[in-house]
Protein backbone atom coordinates (compact mmCIF):
# COMPACT_ATOMS: atom_id res chain seq x y z
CA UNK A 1 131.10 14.07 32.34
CA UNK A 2 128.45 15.24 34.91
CA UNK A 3 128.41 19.46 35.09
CA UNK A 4 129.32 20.44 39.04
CA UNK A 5 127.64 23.60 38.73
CA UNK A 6 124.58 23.60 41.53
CA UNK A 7 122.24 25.64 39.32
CA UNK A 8 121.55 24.80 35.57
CA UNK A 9 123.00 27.04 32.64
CA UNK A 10 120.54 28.59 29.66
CA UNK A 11 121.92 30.57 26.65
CA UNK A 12 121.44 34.17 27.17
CA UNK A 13 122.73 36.15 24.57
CA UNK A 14 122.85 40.09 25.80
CA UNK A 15 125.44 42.84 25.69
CA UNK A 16 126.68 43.55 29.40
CA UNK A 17 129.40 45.57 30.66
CA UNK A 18 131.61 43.90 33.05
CA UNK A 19 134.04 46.30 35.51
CA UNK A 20 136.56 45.75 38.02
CA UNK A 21 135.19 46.57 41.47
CA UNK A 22 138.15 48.34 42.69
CA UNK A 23 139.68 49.94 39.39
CA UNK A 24 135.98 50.98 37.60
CA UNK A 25 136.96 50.62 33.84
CA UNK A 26 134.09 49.15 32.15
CA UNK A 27 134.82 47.19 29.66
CA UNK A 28 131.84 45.98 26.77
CA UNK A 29 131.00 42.34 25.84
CA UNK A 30 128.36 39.80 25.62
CA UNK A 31 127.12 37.13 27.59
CA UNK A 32 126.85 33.47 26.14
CA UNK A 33 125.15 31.77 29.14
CA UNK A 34 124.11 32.12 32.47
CA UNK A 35 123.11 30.97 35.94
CA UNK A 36 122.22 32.07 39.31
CA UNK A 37 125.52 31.21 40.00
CA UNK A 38 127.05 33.00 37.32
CA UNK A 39 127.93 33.96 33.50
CA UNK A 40 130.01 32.69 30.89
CA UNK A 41 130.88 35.87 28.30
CA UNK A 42 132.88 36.88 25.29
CA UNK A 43 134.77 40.37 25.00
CA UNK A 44 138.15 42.02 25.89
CA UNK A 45 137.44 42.25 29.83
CA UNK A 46 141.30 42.95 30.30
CA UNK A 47 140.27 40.54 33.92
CA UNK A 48 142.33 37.89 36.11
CA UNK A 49 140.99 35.32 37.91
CA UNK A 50 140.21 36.29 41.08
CA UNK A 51 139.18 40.21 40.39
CA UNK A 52 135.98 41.30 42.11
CA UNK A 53 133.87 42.28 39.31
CA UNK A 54 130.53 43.88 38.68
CA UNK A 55 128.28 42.98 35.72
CA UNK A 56 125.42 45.16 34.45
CA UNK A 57 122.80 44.63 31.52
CA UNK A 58 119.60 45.78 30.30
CA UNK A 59 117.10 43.64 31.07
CA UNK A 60 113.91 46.25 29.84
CA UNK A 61 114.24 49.14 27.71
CA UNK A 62 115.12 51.44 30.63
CA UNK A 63 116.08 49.03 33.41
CA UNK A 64 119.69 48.21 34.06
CA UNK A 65 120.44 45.15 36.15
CA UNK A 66 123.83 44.92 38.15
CA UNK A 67 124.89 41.84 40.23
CA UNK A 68 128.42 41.37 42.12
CA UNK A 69 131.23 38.47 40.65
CA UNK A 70 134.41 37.52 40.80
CA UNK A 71 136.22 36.03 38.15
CA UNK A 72 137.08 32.13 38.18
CA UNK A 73 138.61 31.92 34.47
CA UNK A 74 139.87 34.62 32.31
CA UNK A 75 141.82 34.72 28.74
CA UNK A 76 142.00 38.32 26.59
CA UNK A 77 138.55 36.97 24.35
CA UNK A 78 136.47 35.69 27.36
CA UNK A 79 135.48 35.55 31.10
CA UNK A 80 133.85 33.12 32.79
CA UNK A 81 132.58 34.62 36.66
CA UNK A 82 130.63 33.45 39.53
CA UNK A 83 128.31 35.57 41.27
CA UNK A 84 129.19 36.03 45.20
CA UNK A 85 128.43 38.92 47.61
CA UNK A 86 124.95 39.95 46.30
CA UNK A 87 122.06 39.90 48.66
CA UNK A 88 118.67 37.87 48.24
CA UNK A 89 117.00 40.09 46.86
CA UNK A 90 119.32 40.74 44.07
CA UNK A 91 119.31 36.76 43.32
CA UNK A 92 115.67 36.67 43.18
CA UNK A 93 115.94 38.89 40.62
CA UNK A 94 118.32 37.20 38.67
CA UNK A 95 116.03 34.06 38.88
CA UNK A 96 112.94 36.28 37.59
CA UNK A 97 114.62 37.54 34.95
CA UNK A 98 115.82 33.90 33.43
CA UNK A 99 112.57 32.25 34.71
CA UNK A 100 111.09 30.80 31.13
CA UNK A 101 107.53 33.08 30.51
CA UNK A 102 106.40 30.90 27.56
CA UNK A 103 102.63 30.11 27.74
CA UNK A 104 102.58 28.13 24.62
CA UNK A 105 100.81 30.73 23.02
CA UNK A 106 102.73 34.16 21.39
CA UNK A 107 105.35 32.16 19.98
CA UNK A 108 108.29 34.96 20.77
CA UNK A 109 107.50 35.37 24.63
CA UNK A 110 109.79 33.93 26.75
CA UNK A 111 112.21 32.61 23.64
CA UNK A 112 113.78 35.96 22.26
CA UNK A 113 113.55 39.22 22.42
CA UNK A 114 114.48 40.25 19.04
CA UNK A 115 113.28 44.31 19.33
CA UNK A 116 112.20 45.09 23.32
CA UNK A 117 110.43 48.46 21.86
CA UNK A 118 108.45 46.68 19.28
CA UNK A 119 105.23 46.36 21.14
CA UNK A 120 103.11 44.78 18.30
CA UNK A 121 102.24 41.58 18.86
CA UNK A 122 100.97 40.91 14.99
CA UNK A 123 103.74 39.06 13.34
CA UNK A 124 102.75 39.75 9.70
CA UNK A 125 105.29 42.91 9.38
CA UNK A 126 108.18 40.32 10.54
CA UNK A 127 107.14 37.31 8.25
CA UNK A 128 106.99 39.76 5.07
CA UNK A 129 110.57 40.87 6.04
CA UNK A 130 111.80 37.21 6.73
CA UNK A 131 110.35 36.20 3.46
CA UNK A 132 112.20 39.04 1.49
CA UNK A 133 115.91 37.73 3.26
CA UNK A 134 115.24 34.34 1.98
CA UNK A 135 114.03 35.29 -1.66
CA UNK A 136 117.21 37.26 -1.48
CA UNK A 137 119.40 34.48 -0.72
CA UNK A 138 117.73 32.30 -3.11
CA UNK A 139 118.15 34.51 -6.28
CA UNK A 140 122.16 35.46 -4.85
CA UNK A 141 122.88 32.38 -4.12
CA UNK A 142 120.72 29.82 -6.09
CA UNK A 143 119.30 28.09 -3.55
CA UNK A 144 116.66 25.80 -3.78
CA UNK A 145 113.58 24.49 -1.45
């Protein structure tokens, strides 16, 4: 089955705070994936389909992003909300900040951003700590490469 949405969906994992536009409770969850068009996110929203929402994430260490919704699909674990209202300039954003940076070179850029205040672009310090997780799990759990 073809997917109707206009604009294509990538997995974007970040913690956002969805609230209703008219009540102002936010309410905490995370996003699963997203388009220009809008998000697809897990949490207890306490939403109905139909409710003018705004969503808000971090999108730099200091720089909060907000965009205008409404909700199209709602159960108590989940929300799924298209984004309508919001001018230009506020989708041009959105499309910078899911437009794909990878240069082929620093293998994290563009992929994940595991630690946004970890400047250091030398990956030794995060292989040595991979390496210890996995000799961990071996000798726990006996595995074998």
């Amino acid at each position: 089955m073809r997917d109707a949405r206009k604009d294509e969906r990538i997995v974007y994992r970040r913690a956002i705070d969805l609230y209703s536009r008219t009540e102002g409770e936010r309410r905490h969850g995370h996003s699963l994936n997203i388009s220009c068009g809008g998000l697809f996110a897990s949490g207890r929203f306490c939403v109905h389909e139909g409710d003018a929402v705004g969503v808000e994430w971090t999108v730099q260490l200091d720089e909060r992003f907000v965009i205008r919704g409404k909700v199209v699909r709602a159960t108590p674990e989940w929300a799924a909300v298209t984004f309508v209202g919001n001018d230009p300039t506020t989708i041009d954003q959105l499309r910078e900040i899911l437009r794909p940076r990878w240069n082929g070179g620093y293998l994290l850029d563009g992929v994940v951003q595991m630690a946004p205040w970890y400047h250091d672009s030398d990956l030794a310090s995060w292989m040595r700590l991979t390496t210890i997780v996995a000799d961990w799990q071996r000798l726990k759990h006996g595995y074998r490469y």
